[in-house]
Protein backbone atom coordinates (compact mmCIF):
# COMPACT_ATOMS: atom_id res chain seq x y z
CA UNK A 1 8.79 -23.06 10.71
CA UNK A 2 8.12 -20.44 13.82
CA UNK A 3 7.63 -17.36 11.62
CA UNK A 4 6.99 -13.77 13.05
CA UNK A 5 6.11 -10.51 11.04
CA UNK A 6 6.99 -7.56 12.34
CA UNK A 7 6.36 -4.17 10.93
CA UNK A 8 2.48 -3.29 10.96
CA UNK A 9 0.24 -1.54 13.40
CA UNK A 10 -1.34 -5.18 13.53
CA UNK A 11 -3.90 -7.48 12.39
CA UNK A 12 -6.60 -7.77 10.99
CA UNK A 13 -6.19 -4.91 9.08
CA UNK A 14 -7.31 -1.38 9.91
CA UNK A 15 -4.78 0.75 8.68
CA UNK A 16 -3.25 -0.53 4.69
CA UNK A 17 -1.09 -2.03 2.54
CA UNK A 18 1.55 -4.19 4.62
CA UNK A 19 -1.24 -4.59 7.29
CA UNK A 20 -3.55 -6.01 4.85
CA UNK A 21 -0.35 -7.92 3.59
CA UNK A 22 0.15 -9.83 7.35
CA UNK A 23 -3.48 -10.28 7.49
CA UNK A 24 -3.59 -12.60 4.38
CA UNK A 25 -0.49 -13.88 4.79
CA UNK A 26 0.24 -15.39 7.90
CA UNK A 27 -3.42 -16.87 7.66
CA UNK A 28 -1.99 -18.80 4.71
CA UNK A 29 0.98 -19.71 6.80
CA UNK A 30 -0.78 -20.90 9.49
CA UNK A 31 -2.91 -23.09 6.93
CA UNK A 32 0.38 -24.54 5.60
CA UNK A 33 1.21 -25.74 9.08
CA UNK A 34 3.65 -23.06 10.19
CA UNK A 35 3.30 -21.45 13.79
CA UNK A 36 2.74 -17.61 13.12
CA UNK A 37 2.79 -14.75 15.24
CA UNK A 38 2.11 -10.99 14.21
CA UNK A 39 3.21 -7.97 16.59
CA UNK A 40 0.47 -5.67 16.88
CA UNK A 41 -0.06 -2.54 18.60
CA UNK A 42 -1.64 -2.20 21.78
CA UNK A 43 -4.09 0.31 20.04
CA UNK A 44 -5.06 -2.21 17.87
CA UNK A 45 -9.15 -2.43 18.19
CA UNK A 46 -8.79 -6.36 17.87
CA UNK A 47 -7.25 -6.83 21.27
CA UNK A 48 -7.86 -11.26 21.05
CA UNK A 49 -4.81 -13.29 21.36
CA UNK A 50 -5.66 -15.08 18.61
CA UNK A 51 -6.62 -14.20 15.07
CA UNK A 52 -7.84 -17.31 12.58
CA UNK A 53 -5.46 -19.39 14.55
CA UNK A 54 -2.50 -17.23 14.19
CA UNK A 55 -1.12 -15.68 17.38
CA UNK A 56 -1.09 -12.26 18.21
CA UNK A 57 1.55 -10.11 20.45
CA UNK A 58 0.47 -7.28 21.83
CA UNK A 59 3.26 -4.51 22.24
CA UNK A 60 3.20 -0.99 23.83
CA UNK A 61 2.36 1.52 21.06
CA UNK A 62 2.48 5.63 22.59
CA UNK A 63 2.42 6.86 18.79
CA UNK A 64 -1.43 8.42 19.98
CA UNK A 65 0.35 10.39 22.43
CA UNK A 66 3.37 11.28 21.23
CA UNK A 67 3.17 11.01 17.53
CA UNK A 68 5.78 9.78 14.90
CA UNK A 69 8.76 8.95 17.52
CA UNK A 70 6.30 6.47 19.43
CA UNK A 71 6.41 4.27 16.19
CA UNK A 72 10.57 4.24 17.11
CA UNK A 73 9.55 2.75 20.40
CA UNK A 74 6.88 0.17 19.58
CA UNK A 75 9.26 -1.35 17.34
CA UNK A 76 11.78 -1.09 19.88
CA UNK A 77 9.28 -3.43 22.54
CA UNK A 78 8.32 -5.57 19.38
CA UNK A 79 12.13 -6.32 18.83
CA UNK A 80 13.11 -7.05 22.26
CA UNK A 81 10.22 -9.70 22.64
CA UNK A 82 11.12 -11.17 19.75
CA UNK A 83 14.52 -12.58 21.04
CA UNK A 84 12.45 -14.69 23.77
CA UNK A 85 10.65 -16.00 20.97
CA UNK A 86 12.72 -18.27 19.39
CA UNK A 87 11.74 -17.49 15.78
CA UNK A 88 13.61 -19.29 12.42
CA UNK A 89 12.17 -16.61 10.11
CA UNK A 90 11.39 -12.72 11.56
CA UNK A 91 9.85 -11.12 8.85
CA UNK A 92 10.18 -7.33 8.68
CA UNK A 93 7.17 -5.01 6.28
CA UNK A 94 9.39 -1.95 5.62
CA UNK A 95 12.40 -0.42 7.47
CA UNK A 96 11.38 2.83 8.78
CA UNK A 97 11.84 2.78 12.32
CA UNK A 98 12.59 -0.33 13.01
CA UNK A 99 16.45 -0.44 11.32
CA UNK A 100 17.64 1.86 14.03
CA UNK A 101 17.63 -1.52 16.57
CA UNK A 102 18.66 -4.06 14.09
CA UNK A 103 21.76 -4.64 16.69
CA UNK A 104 18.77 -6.28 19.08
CA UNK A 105 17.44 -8.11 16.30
CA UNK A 106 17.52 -12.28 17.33
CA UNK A 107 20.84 -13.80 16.19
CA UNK A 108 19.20 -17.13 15.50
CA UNK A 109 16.45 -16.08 13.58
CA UNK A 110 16.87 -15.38 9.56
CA UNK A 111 15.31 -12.02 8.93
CA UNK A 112 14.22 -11.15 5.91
CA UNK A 113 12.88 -7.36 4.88
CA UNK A 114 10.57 -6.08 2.58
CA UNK A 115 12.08 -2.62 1.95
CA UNK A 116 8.95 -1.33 0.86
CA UNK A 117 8.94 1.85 -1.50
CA UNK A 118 11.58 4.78 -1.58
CA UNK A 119 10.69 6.49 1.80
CA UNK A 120 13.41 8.58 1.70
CA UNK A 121 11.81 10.63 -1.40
CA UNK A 122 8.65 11.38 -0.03
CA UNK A 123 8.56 14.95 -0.09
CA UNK A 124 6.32 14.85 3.41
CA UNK A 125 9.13 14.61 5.34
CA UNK A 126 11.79 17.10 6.26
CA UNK A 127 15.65 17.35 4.88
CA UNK A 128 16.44 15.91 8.09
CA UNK A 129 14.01 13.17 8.34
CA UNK A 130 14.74 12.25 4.33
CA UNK A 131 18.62 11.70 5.36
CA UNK A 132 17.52 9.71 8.30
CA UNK A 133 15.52 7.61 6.26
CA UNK A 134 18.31 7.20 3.57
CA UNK A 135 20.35 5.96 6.76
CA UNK A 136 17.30 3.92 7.62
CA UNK A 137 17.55 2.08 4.77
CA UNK A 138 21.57 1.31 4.57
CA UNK A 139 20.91 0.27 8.02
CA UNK A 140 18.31 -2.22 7.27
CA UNK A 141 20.21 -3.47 3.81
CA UNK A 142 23.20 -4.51 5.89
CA UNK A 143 21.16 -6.13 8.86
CA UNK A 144 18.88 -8.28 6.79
CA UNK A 145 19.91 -11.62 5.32
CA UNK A 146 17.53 -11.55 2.32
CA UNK A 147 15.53 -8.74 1.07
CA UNK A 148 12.52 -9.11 -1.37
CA UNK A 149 11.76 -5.82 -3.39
CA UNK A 150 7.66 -5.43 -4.34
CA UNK A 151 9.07 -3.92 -7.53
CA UNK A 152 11.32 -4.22 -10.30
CA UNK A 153 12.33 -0.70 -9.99
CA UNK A 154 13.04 -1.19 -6.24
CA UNK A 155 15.15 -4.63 -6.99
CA UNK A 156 17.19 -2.41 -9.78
CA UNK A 157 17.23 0.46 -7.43
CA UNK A 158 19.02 -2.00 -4.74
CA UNK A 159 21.75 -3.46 -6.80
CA UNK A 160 22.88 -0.34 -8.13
CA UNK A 161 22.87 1.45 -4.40
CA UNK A 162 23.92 -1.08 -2.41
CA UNK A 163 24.98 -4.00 -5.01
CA UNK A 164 22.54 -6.12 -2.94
CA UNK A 165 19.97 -8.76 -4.40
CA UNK A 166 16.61 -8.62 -3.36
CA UNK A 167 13.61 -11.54 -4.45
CA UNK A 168 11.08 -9.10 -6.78
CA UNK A 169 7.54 -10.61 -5.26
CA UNK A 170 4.56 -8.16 -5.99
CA UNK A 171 1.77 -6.93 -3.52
CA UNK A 172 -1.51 -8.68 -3.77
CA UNK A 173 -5.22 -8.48 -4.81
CA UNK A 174 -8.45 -10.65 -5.31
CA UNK A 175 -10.72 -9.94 -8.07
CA UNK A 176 -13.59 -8.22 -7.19
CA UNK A 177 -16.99 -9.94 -8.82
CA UNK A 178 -20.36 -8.93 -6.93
CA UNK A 179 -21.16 -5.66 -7.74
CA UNK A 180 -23.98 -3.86 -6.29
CA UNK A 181 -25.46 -0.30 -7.20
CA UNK A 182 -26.89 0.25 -4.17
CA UNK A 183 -23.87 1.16 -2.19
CA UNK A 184 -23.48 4.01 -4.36
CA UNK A 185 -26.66 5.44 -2.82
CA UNK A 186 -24.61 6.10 0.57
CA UNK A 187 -22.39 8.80 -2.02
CA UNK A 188 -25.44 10.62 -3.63
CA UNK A 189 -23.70 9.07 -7.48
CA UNK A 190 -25.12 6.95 -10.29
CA UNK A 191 -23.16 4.17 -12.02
CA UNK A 192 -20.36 5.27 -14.30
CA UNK A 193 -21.22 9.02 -14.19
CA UNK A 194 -18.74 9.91 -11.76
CA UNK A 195 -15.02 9.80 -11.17
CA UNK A 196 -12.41 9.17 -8.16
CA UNK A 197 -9.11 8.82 -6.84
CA UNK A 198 -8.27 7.07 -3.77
CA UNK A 199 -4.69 8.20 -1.77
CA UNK A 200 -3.47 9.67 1.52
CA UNK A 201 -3.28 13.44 1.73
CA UNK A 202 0.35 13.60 0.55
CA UNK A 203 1.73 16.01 -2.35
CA UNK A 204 3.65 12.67 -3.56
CA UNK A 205 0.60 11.55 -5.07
CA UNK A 206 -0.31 14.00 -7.12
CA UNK A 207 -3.66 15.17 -5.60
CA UNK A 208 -3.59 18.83 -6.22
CA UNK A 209 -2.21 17.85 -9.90
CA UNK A 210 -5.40 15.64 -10.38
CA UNK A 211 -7.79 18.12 -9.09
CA UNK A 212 -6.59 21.20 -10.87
CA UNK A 213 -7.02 19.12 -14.28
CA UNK A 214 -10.80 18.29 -12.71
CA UNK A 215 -11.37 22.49 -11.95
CA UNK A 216 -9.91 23.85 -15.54
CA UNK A 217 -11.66 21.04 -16.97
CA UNK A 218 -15.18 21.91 -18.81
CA UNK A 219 -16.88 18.89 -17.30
CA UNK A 220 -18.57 19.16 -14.05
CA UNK A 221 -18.55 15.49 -13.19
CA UNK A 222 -18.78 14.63 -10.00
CA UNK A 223 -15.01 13.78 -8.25
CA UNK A 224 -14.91 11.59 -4.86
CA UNK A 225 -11.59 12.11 -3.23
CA UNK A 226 -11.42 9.40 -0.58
CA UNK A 227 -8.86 9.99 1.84
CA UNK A 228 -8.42 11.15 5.23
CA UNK A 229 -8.44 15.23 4.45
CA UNK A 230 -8.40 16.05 7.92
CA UNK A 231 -5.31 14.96 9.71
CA UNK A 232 -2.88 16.66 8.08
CA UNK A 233 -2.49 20.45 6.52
CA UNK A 234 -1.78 19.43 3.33
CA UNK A 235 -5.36 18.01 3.39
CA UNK A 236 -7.12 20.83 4.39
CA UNK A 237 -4.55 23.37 2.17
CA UNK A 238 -6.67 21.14 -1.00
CA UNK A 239 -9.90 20.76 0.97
CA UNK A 240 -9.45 24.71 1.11
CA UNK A 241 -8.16 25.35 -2.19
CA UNK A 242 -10.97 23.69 -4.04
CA UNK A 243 -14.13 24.31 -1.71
CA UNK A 244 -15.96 26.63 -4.52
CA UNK A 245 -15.82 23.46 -6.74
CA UNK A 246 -19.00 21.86 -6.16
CA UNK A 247 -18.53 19.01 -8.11
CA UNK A 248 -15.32 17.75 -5.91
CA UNK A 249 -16.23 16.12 -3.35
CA UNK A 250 -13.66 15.35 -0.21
CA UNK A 251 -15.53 12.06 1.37
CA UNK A 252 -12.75 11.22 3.85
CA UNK A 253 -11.41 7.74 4.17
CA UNK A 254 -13.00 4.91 3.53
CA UNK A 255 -12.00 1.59 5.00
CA UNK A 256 -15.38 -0.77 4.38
CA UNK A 257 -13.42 -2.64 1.20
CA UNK A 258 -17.17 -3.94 0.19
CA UNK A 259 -17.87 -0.23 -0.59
CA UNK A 260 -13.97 0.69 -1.52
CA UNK A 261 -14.44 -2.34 -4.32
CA UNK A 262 -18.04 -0.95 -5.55
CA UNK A 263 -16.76 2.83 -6.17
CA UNK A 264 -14.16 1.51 -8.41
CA UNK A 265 -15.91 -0.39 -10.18
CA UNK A 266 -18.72 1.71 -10.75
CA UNK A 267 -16.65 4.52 -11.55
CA UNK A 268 -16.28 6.29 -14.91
CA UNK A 269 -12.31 7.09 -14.51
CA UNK A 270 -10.19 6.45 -11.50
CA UNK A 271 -6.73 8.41 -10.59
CA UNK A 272 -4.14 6.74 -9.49
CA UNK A 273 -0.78 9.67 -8.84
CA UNK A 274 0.99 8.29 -6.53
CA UNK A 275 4.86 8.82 -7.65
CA UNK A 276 6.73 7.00 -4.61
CA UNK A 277 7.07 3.04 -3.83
CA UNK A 278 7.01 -0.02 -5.44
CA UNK A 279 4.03 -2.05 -6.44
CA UNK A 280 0.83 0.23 -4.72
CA UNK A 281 -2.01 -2.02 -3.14
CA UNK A 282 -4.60 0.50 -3.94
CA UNK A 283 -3.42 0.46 -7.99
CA UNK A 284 -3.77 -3.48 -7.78
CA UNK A 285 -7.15 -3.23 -6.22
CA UNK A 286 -8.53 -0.53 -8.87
CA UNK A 287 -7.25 -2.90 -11.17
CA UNK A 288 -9.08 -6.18 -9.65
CA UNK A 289 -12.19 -3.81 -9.43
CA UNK A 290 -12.87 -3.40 -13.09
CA UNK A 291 -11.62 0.19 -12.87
CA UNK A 292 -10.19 2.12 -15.96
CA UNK A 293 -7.10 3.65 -14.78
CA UNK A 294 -5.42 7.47 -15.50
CA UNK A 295 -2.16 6.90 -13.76
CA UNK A 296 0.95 9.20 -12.89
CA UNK A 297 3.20 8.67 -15.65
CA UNK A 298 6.33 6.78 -13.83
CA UNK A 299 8.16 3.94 -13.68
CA UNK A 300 6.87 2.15 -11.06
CA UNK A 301 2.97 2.37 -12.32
CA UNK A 302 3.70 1.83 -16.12
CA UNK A 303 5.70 -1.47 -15.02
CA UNK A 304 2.05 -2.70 -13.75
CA UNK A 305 -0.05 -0.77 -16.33
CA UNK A 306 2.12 -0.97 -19.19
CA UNK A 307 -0.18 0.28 -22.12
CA UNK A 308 -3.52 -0.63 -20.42
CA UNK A 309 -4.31 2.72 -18.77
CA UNK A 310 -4.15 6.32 -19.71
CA UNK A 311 -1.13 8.41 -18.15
CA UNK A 312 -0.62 12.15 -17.09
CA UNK A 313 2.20 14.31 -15.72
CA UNK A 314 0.22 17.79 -15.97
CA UNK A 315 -3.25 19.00 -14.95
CA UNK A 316 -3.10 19.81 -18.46
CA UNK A 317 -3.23 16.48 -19.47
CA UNK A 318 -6.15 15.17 -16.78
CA UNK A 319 -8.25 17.83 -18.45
CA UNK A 320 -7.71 16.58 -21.72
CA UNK A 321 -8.34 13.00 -20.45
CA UNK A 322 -11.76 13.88 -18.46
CA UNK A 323 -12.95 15.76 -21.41
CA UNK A 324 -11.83 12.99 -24.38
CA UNK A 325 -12.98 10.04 -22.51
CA UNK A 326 -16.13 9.67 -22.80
CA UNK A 327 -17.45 6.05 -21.99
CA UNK A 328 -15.88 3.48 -19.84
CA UNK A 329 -17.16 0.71 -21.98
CA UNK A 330 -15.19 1.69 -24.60
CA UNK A 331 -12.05 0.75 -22.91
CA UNK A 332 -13.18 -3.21 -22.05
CA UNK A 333 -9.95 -4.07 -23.41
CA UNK A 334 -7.75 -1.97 -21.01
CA UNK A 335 -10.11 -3.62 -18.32
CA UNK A 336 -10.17 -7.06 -19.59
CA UNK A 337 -5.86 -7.00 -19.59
CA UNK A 338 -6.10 -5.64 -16.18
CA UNK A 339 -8.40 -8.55 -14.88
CA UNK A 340 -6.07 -10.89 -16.41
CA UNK A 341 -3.22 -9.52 -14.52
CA UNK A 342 -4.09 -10.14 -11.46
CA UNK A 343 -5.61 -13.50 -12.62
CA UNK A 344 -1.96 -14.49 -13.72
CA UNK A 345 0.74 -12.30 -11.15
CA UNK A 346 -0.97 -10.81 -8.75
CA UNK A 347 -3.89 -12.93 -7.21
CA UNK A 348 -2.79 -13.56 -3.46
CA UNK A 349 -2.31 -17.54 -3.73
CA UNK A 350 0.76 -16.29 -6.55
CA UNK A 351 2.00 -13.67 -4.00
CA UNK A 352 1.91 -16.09 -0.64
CA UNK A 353 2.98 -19.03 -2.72
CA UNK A 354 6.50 -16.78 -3.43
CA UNK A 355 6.98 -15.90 0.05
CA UNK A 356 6.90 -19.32 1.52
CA UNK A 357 8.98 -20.78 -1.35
CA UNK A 358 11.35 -17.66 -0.06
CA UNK A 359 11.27 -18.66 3.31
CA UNK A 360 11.85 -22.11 2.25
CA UNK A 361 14.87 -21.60 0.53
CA UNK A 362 16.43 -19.37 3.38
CA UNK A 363 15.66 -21.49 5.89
CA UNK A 364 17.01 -24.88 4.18
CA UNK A 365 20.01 -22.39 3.17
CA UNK A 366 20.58 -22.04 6.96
């Protein structure tokens, strides 16, 4: 099949989830014989035509310059050069601002849509922006020909909207297995004496929640918070709000997934609050990196976690946690169940294996 995958900022992957998706994914495509192309941005800083034999495009990107409304437009170029293409299978990573110009989506090509998390409830955006996005998606339900859901609550969430079936196939992760202290060096902490939560600066994930459980707590543990803190004002509001706490630490984002893998695993609890989307990449990773999990108490994480992580909805109850819990080794079982996990549904061979049987099917269908 000629497959293309629209929807990232491009590969390989610099920015997350859906970019780290592509990355591993249309590498395994290309292995199974298929000819794969990935749009990419123009700001992408891997600007070869090829990548592990899968072609790049390179298409115009102005979202440096003129922020969230160039993302409208790069989609708009990656579209339009997609209909000289040729493609049997366009494959779309999320909706956002792409469904507005699913009229000039390729007539011959099957697209199929991975709708991502509930965009439209992130409470980032404004009233106006949320209704767009609630349009958004409508838009990009009735212009796709299959849509897979990363989540069961997502694939329930889409037949009782829309009364539209979607193909539940998870996000990805690899188990992590060669630790090595010495990284930890680089953030001034010692093995399993310190805790962390990795997330963007958003009040969807719970941040502020976390770290007012870490201040009224009467442990002074250290606390990385990796994230970028300075892009937005909701990261410097916390940055701000919790500066006379000397034992939380803002250490901006991290994107070296050597060092991402060896903080998780050598931490003594990780927070995971995100309260939005389906299944989270990061929550898979903490999970494939020996981590012992506190997780927002929701749907979408207990359908991953089930009763192999701790749970809060209060700062209240991170307090309680951070002061009750007081060895990681304790908790091998939690850990062990997690490993398995990801051994058994999750490991990226499972993942890619679904979405070329899904392709499979559509395109035979067709």
């Amino acid at each position: 099949m000629k497959i293309g995958i629209l929807g990232t900022r491009g590969i390989p992957n610099y920015h997350g989830g859906f970019e780290q998706f592509a990355e591993v994914f249309s590498v395994y495509l290309k292995e199974k014989g298929h000819e794969v192309f990935v749009y990419c941005s123009n700001n992408h800083p891997y600007q070869e035509q090829m990548y592990q034999g899968v072609q790049l495009i390179h298409c115009k990107d102005p979202e440096d310059r003129v922020g969230t409304v160039g993302q409208f437009v790069y989609d708009y170029y990656c579209i339009k050069d997609a209909q000289k293409r040729n493609f049997d299978i366009l494959l779309q990573l999320g909706y956002t601002s792409n469904s507005v110009w699913y009229k000039l989506l390729p007539k011959k090509a099957i697209i199929i849509t991975n709708m991502d998390g509930l965009e439209w409830k992130r409470s980032k955006y404004s009233k106006a922006v949320r209704k767009f996005l609630k349009y958004a998606e409508k838009l990009a339900v009735k212009s796709s020909d299959y849509l897979i859901s990363d989540s069961i609550g997502i694939q329930d969430y889409l037949m009782k909207t829309y009364q539209k079936e979607s193909t539940y196939i998870a996000y990805g992760a690899t188990l992590f297995k060669n630790p090595s202290e010495a990284i930890l060096n680089q953030y001034q902490v010692e093995p399993y004496a310190y805790h962390m939560l990795i997330a963007r600066m958003e009040p969807e994930n719970s941040i502020e929640t976390i770290l007012d459980g870490v201040a009224a707590s009467k442990t002074n543990t250290p606390f990385l918070v990796v994230g970028k803190h300075d892009v937005n004002p909701f990261g410097a509001y916390l940055k701000k709000k919790f500066a006379k706490n000397k034992n939380i630490r803002f250490v901006g984002g991290i994107y070296n997934l050597e060092h991402l893998n060896n903080l998780r695993y050598f931490s003594k609890l990780y927070f995971h609050g995100h309260t939005v989307g389906g299944t989270n990449p990061s929550l898979l990773e903490a999970m494939a990196s020996n981590a012992l999990i506190v997780a927002h108490n929701n749907e979408f994480n207990k359908a991953i976690l089930n009763t192999e992580a701790f749970y809060f909805s209060t700062s209240e109850e991170v307090s309680r946690t951070l002061e009750e819990v007081a060895d990681k080794s304790q908790w091998k079982h939690y850990l062990e169940a997690n490993l398995q996990k990801i051994e058994r549904l999750y490991d990226w061979d499972i993942i890619n294996e679904a979405y070329v049987n899904l392709m499979e099917r559509c395109y035979a269908s067709h």
